[in-house]
N, C-alpha and C. Protein backbone atom coordinates (compact mmCIF):
# COMPACT_ATOMS: atom_id res chain seq x y z
N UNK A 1 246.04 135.35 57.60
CA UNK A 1 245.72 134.75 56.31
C UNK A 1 246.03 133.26 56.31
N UNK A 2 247.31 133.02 57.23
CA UNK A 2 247.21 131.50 56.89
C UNK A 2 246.72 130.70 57.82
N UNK A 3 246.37 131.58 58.80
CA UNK A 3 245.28 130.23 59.67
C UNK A 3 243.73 130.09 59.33
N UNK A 4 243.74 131.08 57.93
CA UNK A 4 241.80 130.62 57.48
C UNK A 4 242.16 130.19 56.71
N UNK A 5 243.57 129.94 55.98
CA UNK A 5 243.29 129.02 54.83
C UNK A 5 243.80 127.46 55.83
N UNK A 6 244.25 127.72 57.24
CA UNK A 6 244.52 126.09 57.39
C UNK A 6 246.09 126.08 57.34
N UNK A 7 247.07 126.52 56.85
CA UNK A 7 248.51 125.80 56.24
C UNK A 7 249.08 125.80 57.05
N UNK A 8 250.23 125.01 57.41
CA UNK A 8 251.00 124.95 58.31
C UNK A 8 252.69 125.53 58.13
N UNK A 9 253.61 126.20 58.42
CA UNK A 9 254.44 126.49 57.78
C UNK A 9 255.36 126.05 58.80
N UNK A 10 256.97 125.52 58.36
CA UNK A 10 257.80 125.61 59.22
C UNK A 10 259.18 126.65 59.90
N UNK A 11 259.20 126.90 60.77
CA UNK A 11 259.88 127.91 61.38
C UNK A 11 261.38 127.12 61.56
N UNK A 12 262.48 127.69 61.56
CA UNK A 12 263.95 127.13 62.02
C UNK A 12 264.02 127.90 63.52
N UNK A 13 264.42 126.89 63.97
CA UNK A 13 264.52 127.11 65.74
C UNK A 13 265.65 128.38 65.39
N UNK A 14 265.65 129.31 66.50
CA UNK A 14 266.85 129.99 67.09
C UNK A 14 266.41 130.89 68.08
N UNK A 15 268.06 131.10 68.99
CA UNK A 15 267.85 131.90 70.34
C UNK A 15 267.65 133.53 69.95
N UNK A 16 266.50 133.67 71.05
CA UNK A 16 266.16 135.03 71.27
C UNK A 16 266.20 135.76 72.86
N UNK A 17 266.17 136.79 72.73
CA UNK A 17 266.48 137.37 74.23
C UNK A 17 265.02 138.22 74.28
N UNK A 18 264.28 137.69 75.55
CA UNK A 18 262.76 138.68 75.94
C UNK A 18 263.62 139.69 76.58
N UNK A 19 262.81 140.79 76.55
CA UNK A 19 263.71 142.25 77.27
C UNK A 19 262.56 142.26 77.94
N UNK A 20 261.57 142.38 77.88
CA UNK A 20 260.58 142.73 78.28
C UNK A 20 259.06 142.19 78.07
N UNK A 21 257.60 141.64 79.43
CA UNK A 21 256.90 140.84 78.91
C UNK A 21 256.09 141.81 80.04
N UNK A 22 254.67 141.98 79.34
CA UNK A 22 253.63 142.49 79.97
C UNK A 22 252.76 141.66 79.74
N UNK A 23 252.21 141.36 80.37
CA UNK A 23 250.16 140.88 80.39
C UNK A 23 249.58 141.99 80.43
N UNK A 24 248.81 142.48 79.45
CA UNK A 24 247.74 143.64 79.78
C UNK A 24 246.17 143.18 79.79
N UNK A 25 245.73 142.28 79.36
CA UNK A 25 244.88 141.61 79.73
C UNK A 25 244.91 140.08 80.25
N UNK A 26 244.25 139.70 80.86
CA UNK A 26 243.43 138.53 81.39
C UNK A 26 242.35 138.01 81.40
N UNK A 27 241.06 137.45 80.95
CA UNK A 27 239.91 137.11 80.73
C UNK A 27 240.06 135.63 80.27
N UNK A 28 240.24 134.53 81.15
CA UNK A 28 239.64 133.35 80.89
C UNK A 28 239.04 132.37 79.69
N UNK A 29 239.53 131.82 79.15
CA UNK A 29 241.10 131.34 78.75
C UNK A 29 241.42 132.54 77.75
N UNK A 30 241.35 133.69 77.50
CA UNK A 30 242.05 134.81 76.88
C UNK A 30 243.25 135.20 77.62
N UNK A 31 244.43 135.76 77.25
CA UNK A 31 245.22 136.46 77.16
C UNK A 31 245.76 137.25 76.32
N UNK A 32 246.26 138.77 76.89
CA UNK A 32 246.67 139.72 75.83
C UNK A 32 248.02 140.12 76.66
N UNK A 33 248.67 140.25 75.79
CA UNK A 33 250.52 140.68 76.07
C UNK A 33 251.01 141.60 75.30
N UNK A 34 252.48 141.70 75.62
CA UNK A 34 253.02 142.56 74.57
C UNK A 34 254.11 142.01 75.22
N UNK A 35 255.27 141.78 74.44
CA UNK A 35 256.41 141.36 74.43
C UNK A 35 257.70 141.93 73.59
N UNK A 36 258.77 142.52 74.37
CA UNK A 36 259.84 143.28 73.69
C UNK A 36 261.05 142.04 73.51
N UNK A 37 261.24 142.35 72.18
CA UNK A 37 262.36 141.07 72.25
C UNK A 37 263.45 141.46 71.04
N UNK A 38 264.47 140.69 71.13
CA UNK A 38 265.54 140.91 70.36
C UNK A 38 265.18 140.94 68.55
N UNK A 39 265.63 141.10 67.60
CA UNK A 39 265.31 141.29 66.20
C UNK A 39 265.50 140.05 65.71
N UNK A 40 264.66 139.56 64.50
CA UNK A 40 264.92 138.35 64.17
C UNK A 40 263.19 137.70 64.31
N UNK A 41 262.54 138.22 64.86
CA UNK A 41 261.32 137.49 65.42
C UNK A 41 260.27 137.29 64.58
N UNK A 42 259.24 136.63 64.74
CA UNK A 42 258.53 136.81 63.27
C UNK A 42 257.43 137.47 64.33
N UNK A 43 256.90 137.22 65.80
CA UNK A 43 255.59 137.33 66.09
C UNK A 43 256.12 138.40 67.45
């Protein structure tokens, strides 16, 4: 929703821990992932 309206929002930095990072796709310049990570995350 807020990248068709355009807005920009700001995030506060802080540390996170990846547990875990897959690529499940690849297709030029696409990429698809999935990423396990500590709580706290927005994405």
């Amino acid at each position: 929703m807020l990248m068709q309206e355009k807005k920009k929002i700001e995030i506060d930095e802080r540390e996170i821990h990846i547990y875990n990072f897959e690529i499940l796709d690849f297709i030029p310049p696409f990429i698809k992932f999935k990423i396990k990570c500590s709580k706290g995350n927005l994405y």
